[in-house]
Structure formats: C-alpha cells, structure tokens
C-alpha atoms as a PDB file:
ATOM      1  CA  UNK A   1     -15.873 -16.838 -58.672  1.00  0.00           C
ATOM      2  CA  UNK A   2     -18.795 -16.890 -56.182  1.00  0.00           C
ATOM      3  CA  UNK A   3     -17.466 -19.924 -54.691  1.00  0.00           C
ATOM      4  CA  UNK A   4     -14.303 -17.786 -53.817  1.00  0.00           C
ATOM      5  CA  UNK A   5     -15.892 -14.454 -52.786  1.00  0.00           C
ATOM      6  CA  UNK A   6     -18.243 -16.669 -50.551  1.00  0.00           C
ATOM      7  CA  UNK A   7     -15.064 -17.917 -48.579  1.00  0.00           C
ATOM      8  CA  UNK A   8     -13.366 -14.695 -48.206  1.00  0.00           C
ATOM      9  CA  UNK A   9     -15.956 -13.375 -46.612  1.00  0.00           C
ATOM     10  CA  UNK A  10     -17.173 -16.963 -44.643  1.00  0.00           C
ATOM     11  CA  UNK A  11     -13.927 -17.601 -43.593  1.00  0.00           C
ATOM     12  CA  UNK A  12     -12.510 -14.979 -41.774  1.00  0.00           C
ATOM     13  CA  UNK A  13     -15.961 -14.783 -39.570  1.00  0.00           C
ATOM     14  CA  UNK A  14     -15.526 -18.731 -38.627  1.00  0.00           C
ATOM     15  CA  UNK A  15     -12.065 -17.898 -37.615  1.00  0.00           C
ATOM     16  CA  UNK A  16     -13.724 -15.154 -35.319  1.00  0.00           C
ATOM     17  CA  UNK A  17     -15.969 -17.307 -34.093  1.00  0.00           C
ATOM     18  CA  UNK A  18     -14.384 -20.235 -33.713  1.00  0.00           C
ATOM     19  CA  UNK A  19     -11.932 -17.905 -31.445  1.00  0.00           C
ATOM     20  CA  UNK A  20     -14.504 -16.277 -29.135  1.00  0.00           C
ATOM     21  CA  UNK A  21     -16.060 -19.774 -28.624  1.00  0.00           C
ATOM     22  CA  UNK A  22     -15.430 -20.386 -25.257  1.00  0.00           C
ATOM     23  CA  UNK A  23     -16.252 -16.500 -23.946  1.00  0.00           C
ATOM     24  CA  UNK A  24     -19.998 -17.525 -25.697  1.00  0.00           C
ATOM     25  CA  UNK A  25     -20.813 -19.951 -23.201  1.00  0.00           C
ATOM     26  CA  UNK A  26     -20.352 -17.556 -20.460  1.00  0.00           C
ATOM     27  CA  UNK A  27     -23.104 -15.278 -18.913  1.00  0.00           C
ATOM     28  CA  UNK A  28     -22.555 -12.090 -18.039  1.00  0.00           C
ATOM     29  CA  UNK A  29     -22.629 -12.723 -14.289  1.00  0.00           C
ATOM     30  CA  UNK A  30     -19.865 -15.776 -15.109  1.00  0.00           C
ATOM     31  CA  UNK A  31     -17.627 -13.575 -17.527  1.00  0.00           C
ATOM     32  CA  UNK A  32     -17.835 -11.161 -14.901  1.00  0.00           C
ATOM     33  CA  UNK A  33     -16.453 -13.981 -11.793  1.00  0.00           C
ATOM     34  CA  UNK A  34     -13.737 -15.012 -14.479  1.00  0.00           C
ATOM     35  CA  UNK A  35     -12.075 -11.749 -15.661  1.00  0.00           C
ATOM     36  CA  UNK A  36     -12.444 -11.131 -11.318  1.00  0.00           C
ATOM     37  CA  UNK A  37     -10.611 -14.604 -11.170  1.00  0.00           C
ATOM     38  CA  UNK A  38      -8.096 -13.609 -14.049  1.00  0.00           C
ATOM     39  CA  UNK A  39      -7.362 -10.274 -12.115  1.00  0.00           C
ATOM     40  CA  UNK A  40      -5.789 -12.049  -9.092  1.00  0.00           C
ATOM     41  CA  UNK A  41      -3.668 -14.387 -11.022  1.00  0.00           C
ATOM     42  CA  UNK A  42      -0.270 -13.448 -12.036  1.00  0.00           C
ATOM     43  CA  UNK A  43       1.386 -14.298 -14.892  1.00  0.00           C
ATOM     44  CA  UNK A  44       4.079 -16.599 -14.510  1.00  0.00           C
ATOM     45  CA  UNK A  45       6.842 -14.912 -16.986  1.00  0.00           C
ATOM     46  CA  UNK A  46       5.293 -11.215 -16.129  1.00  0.00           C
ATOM     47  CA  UNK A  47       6.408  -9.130 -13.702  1.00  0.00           C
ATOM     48  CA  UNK A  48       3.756  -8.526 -11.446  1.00  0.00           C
ATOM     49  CA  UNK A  49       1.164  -8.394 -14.102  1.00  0.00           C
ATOM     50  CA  UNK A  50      -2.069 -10.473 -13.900  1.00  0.00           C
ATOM     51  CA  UNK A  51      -3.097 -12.671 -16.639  1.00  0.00           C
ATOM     52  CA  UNK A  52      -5.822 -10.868 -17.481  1.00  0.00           C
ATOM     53  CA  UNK A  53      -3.469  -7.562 -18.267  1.00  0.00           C
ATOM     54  CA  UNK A  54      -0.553 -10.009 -20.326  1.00  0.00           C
ATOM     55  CA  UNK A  55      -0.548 -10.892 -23.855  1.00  0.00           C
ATOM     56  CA  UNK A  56       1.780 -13.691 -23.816  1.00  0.00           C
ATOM     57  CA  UNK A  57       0.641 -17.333 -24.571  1.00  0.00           C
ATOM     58  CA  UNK A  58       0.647 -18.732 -21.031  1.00  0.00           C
ATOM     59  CA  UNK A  59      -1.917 -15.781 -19.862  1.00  0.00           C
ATOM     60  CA  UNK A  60      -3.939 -16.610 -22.476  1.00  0.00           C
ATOM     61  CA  UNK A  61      -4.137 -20.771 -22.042  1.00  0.00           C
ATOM     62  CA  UNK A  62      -4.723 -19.617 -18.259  1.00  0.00           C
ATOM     63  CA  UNK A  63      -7.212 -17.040 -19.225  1.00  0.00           C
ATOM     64  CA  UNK A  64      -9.177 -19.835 -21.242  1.00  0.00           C
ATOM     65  CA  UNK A  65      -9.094 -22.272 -18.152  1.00  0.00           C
ATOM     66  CA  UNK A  66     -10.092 -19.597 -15.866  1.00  0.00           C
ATOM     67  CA  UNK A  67     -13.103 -19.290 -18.204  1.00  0.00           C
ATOM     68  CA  UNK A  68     -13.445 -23.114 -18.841  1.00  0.00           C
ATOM     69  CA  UNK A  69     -13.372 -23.194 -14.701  1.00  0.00           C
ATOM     70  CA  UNK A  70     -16.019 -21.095 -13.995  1.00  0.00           C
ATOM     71  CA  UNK A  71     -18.049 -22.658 -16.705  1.00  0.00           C
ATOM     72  CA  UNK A  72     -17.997 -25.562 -14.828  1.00  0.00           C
ATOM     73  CA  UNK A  73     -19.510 -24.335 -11.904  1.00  0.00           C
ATOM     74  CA  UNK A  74     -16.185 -24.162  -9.401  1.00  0.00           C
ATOM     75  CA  UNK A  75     -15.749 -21.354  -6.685  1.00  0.00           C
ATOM     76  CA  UNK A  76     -13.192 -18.704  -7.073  1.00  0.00           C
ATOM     77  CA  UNK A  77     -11.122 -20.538  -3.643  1.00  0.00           C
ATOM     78  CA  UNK A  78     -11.304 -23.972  -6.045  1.00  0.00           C
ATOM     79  CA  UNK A  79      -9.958 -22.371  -9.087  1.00  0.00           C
ATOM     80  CA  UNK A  80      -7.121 -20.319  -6.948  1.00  0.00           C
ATOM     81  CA  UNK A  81      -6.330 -23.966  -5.352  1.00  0.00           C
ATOM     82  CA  UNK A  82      -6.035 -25.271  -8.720  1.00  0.00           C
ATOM     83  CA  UNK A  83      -3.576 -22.996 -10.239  1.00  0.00           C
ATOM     84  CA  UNK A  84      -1.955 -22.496  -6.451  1.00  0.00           C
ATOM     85  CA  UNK A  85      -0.970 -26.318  -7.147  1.00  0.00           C
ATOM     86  CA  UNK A  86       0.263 -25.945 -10.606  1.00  0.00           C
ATOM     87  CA  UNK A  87       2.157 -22.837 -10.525  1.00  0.00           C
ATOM     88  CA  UNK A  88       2.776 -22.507  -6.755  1.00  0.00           C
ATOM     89  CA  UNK A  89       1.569 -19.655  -4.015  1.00  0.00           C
ATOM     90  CA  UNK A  90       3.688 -17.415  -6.449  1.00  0.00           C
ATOM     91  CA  UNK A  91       0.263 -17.281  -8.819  1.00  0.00           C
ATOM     92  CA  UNK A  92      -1.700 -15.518  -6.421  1.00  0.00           C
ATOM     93  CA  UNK A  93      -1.501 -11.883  -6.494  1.00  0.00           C
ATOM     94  CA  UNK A  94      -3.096 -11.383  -3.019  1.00  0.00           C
ATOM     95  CA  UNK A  95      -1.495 -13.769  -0.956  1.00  0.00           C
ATOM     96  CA  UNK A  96      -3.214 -15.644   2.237  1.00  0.00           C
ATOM     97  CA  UNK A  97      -2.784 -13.610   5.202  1.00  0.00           C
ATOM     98  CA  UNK A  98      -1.778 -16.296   7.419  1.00  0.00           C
ATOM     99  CA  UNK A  99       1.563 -18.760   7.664  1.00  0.00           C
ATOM    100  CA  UNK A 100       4.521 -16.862   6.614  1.00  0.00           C
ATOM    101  CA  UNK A 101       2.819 -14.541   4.436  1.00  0.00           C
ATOM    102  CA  UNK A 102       1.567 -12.660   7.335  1.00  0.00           C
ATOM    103  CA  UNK A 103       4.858 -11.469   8.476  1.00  0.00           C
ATOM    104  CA  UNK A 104       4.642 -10.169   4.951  1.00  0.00           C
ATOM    105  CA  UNK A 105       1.449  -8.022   5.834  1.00  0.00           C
ATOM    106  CA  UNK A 106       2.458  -7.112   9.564  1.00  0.00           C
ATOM    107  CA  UNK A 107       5.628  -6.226   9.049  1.00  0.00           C
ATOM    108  CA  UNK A 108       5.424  -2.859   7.846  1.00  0.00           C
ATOM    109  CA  UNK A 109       2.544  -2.013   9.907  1.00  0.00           C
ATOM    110  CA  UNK A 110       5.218  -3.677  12.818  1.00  0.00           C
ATOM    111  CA  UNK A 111       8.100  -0.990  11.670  1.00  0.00           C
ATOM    112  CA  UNK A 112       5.627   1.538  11.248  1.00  0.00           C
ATOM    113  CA  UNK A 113       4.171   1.625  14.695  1.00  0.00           C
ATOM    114  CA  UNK A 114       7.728   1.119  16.226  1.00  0.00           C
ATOM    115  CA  UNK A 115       9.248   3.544  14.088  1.00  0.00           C
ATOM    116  CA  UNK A 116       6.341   6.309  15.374  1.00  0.00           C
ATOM    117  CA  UNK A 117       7.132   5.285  19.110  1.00  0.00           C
ATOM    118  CA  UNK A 118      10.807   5.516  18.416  1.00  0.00           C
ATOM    119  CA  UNK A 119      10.319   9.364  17.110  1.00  0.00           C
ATOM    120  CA  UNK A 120       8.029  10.446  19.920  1.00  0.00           C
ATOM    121  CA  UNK A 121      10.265   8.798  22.594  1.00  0.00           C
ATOM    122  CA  UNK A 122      13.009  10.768  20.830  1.00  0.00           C
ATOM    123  CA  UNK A 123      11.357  14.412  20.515  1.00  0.00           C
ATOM    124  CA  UNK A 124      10.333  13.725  24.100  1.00  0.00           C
ATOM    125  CA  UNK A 125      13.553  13.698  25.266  1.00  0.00           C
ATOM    126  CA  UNK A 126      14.868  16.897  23.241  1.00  0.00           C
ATOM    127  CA  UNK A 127      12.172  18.355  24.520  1.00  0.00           C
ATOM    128  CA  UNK A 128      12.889  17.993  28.194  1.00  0.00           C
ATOM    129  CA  UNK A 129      16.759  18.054  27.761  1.00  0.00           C
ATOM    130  CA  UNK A 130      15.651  21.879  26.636  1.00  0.00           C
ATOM    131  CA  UNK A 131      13.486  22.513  29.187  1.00  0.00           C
ATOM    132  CA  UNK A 132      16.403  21.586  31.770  1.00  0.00           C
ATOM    133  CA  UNK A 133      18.798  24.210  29.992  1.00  0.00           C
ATOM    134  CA  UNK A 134      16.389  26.585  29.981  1.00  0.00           C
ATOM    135  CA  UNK A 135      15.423  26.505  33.794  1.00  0.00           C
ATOM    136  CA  UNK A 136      19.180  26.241  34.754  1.00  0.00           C
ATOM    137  CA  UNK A 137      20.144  29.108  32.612  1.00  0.00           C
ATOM    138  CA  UNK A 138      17.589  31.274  34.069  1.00  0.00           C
ATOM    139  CA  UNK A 139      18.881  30.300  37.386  1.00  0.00           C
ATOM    140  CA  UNK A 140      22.319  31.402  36.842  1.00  0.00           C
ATOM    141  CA  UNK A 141      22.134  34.345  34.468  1.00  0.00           C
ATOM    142  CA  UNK A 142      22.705  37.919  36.286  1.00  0.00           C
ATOM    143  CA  UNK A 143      21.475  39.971  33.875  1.00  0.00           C
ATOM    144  CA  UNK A 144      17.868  38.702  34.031  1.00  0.00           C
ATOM    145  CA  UNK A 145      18.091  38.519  38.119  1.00  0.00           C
ATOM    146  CA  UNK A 146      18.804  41.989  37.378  1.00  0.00           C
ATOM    147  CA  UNK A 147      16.159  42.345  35.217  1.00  0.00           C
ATOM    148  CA  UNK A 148      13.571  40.624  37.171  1.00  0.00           C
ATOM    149  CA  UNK A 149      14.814  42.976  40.443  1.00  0.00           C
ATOM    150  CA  UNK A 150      13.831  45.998  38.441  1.00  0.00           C
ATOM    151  CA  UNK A 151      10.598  44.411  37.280  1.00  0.00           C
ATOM    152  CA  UNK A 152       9.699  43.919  40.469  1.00  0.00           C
ATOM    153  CA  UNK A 153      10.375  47.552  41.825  1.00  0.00           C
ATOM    154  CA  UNK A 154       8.157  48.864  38.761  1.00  0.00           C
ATOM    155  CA  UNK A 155       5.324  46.814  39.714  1.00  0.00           C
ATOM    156  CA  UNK A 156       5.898  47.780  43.158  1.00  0.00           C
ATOM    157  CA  UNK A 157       5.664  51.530  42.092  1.00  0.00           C
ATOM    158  CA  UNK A 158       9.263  52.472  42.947  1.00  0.00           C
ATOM    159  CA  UNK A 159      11.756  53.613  40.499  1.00  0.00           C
ATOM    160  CA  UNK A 160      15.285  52.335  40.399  1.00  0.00           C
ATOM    161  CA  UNK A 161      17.721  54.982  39.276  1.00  0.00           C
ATOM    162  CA  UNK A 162      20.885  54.097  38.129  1.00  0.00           C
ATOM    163  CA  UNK A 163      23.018  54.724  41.421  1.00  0.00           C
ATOM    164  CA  UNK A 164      20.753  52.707  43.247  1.00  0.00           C
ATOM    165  CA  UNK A 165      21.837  49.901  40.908  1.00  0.00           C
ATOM    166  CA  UNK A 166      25.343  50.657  40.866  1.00  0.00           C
ATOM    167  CA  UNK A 167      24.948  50.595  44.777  1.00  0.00           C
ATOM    168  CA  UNK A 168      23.721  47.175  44.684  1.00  0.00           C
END
C-alpha cells in the first residue's frame, strides 16, 4: 500500500514538472523577452489574439518555441523572421512600417489631415458667403438707413420729431 500512496502523490508532481520543464531553463530576464516575443505574435486560428492570450494547441507549440528560441540565444527580429516565414507577415501583430504596410499606417493619418482641410475650407466659405449677405442687406434695407439717420441726429444733439420724418 505504500508503494501506491507513494505514486499518487510522486506522480502527479512529475507530471507538473515534466510540464513546466522548458519555462525552468529560462531566467527571469529571458522569460521576460519571450512572453514580450509571445505578445506580438498572433495566433493563427484566433482572431486578433496573440499567442500568449490563446489557449488553443497551436499557441501553445508556438509559445514553447518562442521559449525554446530565446533559450537559444536569438534576437526578438530573428525569432519574428522565423515565424514571419512559417506563418507569413499575417503572424506579426505590429506590422513593418514600410512596403505596403505603410499605406496601412498613413492612410488614416492621410484622410485625417485631408478630411480637417476639407472642413475648414468648407466653414470658410459659409463664413464669408454670410458675411456677403450681411453687408448687402445692410446696404439695401430702409429701415436701418432710417435708423442710422436718426442715430446720427441724436449724437449730433438734434431731435427728430416725427413730422420731420414724415417730411423726409
């Protein structure tokens, strides 16, 4: 009965071990550069997920070469150009900023500037086209001629009685 207690309890730790054996020959600073690595790959069946956030098998074989990667001593740039050439430029979740890709990062600064110099021409014009009306409407209207006239004869100190408009 020993003999049997011994391997329930043995057992289930070498399974634990034997799972976390590649994380243990990490160091910090390199379990640190692959879960950074793991965080810019996406997951090839996932939605824009990285592998590092998925649970499915793939994410976790990728996960353990990420890991097996940076054991080894490669770069982050070697270990994106190594998945970049199995899965494609798809992988990546931060694409290059350069080739086609960058029309993917200008454009909507592009539209965004345009679209802001579109606007301003356009409130521009409303504005003067209002201007206009209101300087040619002042120019035309009688009443405030009128208006202005007896303004005027205030400031001037005389009064304006009503026959004196009527006369005029």
């Amino acid at each position: 009965m020993t003999g049997r207690r011994l391997a329930r309890r043995v057992l289930p730790l070498l399974a634990l071990v034997s799972l976390g054996g590649g994380r243990a020959s990490l160091s910090p600073a390199e379990l640190v550069r692959a879960e950074q690595v793991q965080q810019s790959l996406r997951c090839p069946i996932c939605t824009g997920e990285s592998i590092a956030e998925s649970t499915n098998d793939i994410s976790r074989a990728m996960r353990a070469e990420v890991e097996r990667l940076v054991a080894e001593g490669r770069s982050e740039r070697e270990i994106f150009e190594h998945f970049e050439a199995r899965y494609g430029p798809f992988v990546l979740l931060d694409p290059p900023k350069e080739g086609a890709n960058l029309v993917l990062w200008a454009g909507p600064l592009l539209a965004l500037g345009l679209g802001g110099w579109w606007l301003w021409g356009i409130l521009n014009r409303r504005q003067a086209k209002a201007e206009t009306v209101t300087l040619s409407g002042d120019l035309e209207d009688p009443y405030l001629a009128q208006v202005q006239r007896d303004l005027a004869a205030r400031q001037s100190g005389h009064t304006v009685t009503t026959r004196q408009k009527d006369q005029t």
